[in-house]
N, C-alpha and C. Protein backbone atom coordinates (compact mmCIF):
# COMPACT_ATOMS: atom_id res chain seq x y z
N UNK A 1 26.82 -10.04 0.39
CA UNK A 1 25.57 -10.45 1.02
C UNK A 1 24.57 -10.80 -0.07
N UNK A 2 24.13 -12.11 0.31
CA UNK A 2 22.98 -12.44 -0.90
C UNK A 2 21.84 -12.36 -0.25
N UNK A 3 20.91 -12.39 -1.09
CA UNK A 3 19.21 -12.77 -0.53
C UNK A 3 19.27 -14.14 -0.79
N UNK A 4 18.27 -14.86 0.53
CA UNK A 4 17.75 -16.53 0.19
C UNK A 4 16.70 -16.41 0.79
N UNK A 5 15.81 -16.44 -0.30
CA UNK A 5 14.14 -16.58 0.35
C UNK A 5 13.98 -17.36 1.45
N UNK A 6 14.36 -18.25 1.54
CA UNK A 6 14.31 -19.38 2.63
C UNK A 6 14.58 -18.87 3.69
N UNK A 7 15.68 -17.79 3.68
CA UNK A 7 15.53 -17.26 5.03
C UNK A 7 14.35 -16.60 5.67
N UNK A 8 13.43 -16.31 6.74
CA UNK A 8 12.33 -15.96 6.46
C UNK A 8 12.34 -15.04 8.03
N UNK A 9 12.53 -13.90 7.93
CA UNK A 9 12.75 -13.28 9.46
C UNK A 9 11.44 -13.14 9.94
N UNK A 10 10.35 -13.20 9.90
CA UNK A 10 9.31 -13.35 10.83
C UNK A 10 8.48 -14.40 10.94
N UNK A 11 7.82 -15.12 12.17
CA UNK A 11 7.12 -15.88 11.82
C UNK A 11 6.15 -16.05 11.41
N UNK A 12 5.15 -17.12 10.96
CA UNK A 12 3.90 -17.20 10.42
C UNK A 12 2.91 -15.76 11.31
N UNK A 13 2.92 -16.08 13.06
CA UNK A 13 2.34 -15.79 13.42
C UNK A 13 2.98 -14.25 14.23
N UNK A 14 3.94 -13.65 13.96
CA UNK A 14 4.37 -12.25 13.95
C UNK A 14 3.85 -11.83 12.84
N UNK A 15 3.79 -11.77 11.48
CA UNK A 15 3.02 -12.11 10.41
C UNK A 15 1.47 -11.54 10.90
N UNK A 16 0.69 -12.41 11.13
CA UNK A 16 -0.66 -12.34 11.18
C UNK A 16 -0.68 -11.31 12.08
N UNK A 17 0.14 -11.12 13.28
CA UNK A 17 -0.01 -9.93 14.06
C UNK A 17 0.33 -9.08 13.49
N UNK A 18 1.13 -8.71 13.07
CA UNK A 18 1.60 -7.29 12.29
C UNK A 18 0.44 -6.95 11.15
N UNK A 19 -0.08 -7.81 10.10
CA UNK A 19 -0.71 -7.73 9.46
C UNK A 19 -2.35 -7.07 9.98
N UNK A 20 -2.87 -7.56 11.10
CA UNK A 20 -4.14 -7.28 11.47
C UNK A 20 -3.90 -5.88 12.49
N UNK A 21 -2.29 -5.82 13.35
CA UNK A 21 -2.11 -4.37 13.39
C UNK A 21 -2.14 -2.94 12.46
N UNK A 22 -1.39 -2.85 11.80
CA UNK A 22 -1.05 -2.36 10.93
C UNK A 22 -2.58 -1.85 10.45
N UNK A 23 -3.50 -2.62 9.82
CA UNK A 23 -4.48 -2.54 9.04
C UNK A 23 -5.62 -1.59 10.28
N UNK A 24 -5.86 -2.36 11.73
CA UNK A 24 -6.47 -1.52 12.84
C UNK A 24 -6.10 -0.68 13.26
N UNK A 25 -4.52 -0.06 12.74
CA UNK A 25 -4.29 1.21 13.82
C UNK A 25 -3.78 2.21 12.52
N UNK A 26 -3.79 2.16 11.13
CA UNK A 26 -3.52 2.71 10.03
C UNK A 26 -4.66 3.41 9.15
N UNK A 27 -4.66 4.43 9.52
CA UNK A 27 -6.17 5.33 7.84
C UNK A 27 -5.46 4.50 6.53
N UNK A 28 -4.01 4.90 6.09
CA UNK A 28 -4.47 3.91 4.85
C UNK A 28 -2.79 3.26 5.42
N UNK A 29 -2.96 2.18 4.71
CA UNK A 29 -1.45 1.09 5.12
C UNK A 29 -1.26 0.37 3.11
N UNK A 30 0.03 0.11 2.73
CA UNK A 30 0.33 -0.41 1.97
C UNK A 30 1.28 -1.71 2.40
N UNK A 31 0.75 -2.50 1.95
CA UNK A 31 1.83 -3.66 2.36
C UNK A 31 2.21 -3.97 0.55
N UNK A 32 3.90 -4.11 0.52
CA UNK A 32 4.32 -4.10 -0.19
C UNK A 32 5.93 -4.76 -0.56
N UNK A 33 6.57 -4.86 -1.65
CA UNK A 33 7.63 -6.01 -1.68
C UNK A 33 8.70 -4.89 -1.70
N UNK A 34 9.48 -4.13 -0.32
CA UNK A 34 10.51 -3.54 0.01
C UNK A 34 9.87 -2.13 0.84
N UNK A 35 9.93 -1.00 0.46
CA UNK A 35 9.32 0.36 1.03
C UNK A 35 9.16 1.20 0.21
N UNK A 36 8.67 2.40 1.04
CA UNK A 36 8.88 3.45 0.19
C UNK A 36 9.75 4.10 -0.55
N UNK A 37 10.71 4.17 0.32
CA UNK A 37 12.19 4.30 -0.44
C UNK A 37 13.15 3.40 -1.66
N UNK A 38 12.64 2.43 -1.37
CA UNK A 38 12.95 1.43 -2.29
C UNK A 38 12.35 0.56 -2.51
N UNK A 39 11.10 0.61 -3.23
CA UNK A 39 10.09 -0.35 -3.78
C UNK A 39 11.19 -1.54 -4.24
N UNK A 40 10.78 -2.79 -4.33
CA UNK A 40 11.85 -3.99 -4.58
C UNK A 40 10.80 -4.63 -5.76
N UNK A 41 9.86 -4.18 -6.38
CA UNK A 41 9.17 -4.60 -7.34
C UNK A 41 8.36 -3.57 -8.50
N UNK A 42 7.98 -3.38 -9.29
CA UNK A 42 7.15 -2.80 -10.37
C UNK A 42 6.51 -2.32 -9.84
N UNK A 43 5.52 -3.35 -9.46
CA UNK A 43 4.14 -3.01 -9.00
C UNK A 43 4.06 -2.24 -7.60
N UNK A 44 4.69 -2.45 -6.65
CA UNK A 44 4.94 -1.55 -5.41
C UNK A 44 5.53 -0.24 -5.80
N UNK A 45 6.21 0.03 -6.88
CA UNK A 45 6.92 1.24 -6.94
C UNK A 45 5.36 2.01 -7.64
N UNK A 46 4.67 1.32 -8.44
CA UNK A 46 3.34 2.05 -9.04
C UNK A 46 2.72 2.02 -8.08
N UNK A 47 2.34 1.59 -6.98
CA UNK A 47 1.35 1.63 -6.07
C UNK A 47 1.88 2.97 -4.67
N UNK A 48 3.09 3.05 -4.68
CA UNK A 48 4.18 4.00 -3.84
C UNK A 48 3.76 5.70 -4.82
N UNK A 49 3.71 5.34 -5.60
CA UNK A 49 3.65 6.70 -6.91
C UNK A 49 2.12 7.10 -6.78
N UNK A 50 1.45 6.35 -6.67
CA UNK A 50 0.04 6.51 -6.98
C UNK A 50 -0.57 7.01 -6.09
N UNK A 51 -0.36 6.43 -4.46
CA UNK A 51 -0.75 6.69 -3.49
C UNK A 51 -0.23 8.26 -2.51
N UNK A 52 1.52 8.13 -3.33
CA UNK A 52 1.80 9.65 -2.68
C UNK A 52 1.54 10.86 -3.65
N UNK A 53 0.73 10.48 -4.27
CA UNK A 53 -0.11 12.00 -5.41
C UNK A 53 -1.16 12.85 -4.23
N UNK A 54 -1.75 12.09 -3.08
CA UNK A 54 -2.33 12.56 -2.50
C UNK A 54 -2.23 12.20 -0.92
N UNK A 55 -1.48 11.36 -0.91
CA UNK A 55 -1.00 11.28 0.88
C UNK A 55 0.35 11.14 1.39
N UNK A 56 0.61 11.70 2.12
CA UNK A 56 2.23 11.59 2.50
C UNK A 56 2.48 10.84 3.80
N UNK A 57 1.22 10.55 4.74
CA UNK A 57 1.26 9.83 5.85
C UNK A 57 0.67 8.53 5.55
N UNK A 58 1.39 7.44 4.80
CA UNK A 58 0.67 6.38 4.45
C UNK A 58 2.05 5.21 5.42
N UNK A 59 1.64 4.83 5.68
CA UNK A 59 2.38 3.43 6.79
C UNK A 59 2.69 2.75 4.93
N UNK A 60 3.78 1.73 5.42
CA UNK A 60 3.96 0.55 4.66
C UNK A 60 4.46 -0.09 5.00
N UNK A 61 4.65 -1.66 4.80
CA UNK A 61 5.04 -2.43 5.21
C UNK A 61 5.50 -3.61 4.87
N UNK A 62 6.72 -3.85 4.51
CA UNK A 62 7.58 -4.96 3.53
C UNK A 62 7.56 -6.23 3.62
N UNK A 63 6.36 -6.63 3.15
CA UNK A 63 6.48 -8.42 3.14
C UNK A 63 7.34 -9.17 3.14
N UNK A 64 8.74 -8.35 2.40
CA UNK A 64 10.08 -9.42 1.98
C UNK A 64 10.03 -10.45 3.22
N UNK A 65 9.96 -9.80 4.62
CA UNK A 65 10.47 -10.39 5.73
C UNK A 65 9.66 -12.13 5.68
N UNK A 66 8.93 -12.48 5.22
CA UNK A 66 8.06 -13.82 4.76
C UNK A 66 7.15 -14.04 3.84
N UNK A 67 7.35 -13.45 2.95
CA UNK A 67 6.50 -13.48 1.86
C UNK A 67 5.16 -14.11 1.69
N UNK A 68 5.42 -15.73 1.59
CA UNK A 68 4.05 -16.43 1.75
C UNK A 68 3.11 -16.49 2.97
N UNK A 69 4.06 -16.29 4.35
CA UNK A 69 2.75 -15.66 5.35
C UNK A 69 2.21 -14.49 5.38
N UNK A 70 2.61 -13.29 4.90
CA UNK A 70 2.36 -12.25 4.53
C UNK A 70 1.01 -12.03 3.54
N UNK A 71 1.67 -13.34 2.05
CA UNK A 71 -0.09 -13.44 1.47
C UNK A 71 -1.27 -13.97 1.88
N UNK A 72 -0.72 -15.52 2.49
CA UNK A 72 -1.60 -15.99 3.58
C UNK A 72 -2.45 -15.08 4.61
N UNK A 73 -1.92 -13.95 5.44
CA UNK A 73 -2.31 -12.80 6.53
C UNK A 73 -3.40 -11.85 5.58
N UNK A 74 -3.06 -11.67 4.46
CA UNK A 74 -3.21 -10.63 3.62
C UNK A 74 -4.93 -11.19 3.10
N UNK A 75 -4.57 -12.26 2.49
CA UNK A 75 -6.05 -13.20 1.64
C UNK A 75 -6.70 -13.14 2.69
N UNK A 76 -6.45 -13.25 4.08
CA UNK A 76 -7.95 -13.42 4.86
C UNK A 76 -8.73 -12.01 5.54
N UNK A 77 -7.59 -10.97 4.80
CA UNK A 77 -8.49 -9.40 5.18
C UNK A 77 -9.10 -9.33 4.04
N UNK A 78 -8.47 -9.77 2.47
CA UNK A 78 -8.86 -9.50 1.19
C UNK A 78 -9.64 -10.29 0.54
N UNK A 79 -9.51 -11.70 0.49
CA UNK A 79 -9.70 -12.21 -0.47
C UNK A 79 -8.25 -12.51 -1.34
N UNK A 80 -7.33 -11.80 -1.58
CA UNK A 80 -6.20 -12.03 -2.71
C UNK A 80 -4.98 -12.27 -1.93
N UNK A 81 -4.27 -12.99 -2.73
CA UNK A 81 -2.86 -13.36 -2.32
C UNK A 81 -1.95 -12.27 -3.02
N UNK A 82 -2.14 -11.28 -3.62
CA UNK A 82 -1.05 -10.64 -4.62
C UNK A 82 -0.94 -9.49 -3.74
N UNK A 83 0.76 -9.02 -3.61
CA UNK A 83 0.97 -8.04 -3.10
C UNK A 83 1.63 -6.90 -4.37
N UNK A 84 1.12 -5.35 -4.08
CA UNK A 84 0.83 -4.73 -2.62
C UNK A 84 -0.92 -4.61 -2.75
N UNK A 85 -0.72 -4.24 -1.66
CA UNK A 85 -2.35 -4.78 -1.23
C UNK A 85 -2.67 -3.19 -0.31
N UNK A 86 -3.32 -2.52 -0.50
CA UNK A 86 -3.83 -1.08 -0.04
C UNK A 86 -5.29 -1.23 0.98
N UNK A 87 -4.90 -0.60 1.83
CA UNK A 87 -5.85 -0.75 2.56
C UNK A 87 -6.49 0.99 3.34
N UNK A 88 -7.64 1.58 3.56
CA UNK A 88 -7.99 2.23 3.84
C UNK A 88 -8.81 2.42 4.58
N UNK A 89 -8.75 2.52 6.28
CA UNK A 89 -9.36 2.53 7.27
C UNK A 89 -10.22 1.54 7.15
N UNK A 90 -9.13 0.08 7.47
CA UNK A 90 -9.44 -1.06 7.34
C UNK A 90 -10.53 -2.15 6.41
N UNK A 91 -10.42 -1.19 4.99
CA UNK A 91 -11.33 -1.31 4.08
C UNK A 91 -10.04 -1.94 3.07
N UNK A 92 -10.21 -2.79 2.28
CA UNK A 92 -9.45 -3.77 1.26
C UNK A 92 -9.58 -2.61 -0.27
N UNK A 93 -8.81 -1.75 -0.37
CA UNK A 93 -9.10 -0.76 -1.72
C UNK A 93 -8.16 -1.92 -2.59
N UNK A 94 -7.54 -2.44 -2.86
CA UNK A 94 -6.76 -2.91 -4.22
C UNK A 94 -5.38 -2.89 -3.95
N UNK A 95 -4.87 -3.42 -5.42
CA UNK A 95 -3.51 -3.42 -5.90
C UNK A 95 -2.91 -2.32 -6.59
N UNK A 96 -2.13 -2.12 -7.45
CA UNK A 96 -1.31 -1.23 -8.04
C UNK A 96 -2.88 -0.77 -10.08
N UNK A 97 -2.97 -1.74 -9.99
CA UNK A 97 -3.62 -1.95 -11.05
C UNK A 97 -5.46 -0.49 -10.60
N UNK A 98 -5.57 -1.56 -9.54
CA UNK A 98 -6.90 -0.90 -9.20
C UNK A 98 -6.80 0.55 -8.73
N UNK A 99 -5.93 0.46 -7.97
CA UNK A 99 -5.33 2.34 -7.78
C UNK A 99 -5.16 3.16 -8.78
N UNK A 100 -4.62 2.45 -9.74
CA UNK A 100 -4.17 3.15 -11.27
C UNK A 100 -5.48 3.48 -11.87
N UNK A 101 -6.73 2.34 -11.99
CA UNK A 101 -7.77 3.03 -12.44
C UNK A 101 -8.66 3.55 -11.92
N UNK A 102 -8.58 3.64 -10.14
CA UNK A 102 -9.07 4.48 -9.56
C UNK A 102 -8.73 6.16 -9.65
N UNK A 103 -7.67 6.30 -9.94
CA UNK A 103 -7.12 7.62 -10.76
C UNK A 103 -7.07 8.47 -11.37
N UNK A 104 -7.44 7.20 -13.08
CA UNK A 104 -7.77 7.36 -14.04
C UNK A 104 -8.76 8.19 -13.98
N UNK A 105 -10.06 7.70 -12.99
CA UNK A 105 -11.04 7.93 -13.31
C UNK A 105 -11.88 8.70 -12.26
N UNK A 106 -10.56 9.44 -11.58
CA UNK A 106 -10.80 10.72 -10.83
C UNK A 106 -11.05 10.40 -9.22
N UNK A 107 -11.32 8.82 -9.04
CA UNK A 107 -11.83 8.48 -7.65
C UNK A 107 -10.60 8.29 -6.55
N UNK A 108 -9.22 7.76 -7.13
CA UNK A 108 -8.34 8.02 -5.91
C UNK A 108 -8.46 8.71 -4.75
N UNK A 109 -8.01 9.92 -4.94
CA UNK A 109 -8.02 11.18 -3.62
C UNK A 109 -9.13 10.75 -2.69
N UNK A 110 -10.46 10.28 -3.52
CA UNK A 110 -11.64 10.02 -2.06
C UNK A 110 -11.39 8.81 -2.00
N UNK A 111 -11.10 7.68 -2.37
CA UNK A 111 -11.18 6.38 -1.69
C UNK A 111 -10.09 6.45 -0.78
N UNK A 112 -8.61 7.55 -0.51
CA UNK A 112 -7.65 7.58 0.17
C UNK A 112 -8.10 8.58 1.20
N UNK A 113 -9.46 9.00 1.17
CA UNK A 113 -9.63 10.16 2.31
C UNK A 113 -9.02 11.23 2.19
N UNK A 114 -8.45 11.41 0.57
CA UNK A 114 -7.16 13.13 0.88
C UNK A 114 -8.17 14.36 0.87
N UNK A 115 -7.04 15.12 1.60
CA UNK A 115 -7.59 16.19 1.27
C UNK A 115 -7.16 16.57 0.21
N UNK A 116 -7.98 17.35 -0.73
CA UNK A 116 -8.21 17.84 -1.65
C UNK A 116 -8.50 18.86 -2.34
N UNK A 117 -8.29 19.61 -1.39
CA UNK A 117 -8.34 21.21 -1.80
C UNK A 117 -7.00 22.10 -2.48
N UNK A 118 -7.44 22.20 -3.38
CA UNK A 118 -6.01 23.26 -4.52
C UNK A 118 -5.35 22.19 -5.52
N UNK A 119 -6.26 20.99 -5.18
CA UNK A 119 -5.52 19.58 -6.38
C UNK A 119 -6.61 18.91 -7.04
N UNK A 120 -5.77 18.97 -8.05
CA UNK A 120 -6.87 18.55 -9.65
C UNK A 120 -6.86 16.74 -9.67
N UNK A 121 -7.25 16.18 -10.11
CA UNK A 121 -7.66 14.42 -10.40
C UNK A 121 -6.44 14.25 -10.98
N UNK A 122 -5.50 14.89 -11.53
CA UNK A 122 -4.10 14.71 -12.07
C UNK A 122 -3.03 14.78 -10.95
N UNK A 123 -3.59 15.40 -10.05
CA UNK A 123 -2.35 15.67 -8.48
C UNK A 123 -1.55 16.60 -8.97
N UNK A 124 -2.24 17.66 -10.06
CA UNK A 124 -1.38 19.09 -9.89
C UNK A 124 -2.23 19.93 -8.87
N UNK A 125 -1.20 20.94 -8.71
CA UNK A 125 -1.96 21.91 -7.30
C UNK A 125 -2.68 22.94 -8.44
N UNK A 126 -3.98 23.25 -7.65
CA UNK A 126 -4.24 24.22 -8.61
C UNK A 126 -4.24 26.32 -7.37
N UNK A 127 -4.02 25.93 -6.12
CA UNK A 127 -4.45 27.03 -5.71
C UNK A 127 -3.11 27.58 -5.43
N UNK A 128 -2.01 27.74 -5.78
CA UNK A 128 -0.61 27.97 -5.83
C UNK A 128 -0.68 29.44 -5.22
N UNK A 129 0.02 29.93 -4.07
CA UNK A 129 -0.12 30.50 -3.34
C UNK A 129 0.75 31.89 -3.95
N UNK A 130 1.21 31.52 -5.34
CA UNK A 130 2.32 32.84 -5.78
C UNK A 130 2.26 32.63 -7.41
């Protein structure tokens, strides 16, 4: 079995629906190139890493199925065509890049809404029960 982009299993406009679902019925949603389980790119596997330091109920959702309607759907919640694209109670937070220095610089956990109690800006636990 090969991949051919050309094949394209959803349409433009399953696409735009899924896309504006997803984003209205999701606290935070990642749209991204494969899943959680198997990020199919770099940058999704850093954005998969980054995001489960502090949430474990995050939706995602694999563009592979049409790629360019997917960025098309995507640019008119964001502004950007580049996936993965993070979103947080229908607020446009970033890419893999911007998560990373949201992190850095201690703000992750609140722009993702986590809770945060017994975990340090590094996503070690600090209130360890033993």
């Amino acid at each position: 079995m090969t991949f051919d982009p050309s094949e394209q299993g959803l349409s433009a406009d399953e696409v735009q629906e899924r896309v504006d679902e997803a984003i209205a019925e999701n606290e935070v949603v990642l749209f991204m190139k494969g899943n959680a389980m198997m990020p199919q790119c770099g940058y999704s596997k850093r954005a998969v890493g980054l995001i489960g330091q502090y949430r474990d109920d995050v939706a995602t959702v694999d563009t592979l199925q049409n790629l360019e309607a997917f960025r098309e759907a995507l640019s008119e919640h964001s502004g950007w065509d580049t996936i993965p694209q993070t979103f947080v109670d229908g607020e446009f937070i970033g890419g893999s890049d911007i998560l990373a220095e949201l992190d850095e610089r201690g703000e992750l956990a609140a722009k993702l809404d986590a809770d945060t109690e017994g975990v340090e800006a590094d996503g070690s636990v600090t209130d360890a029960p033993f």
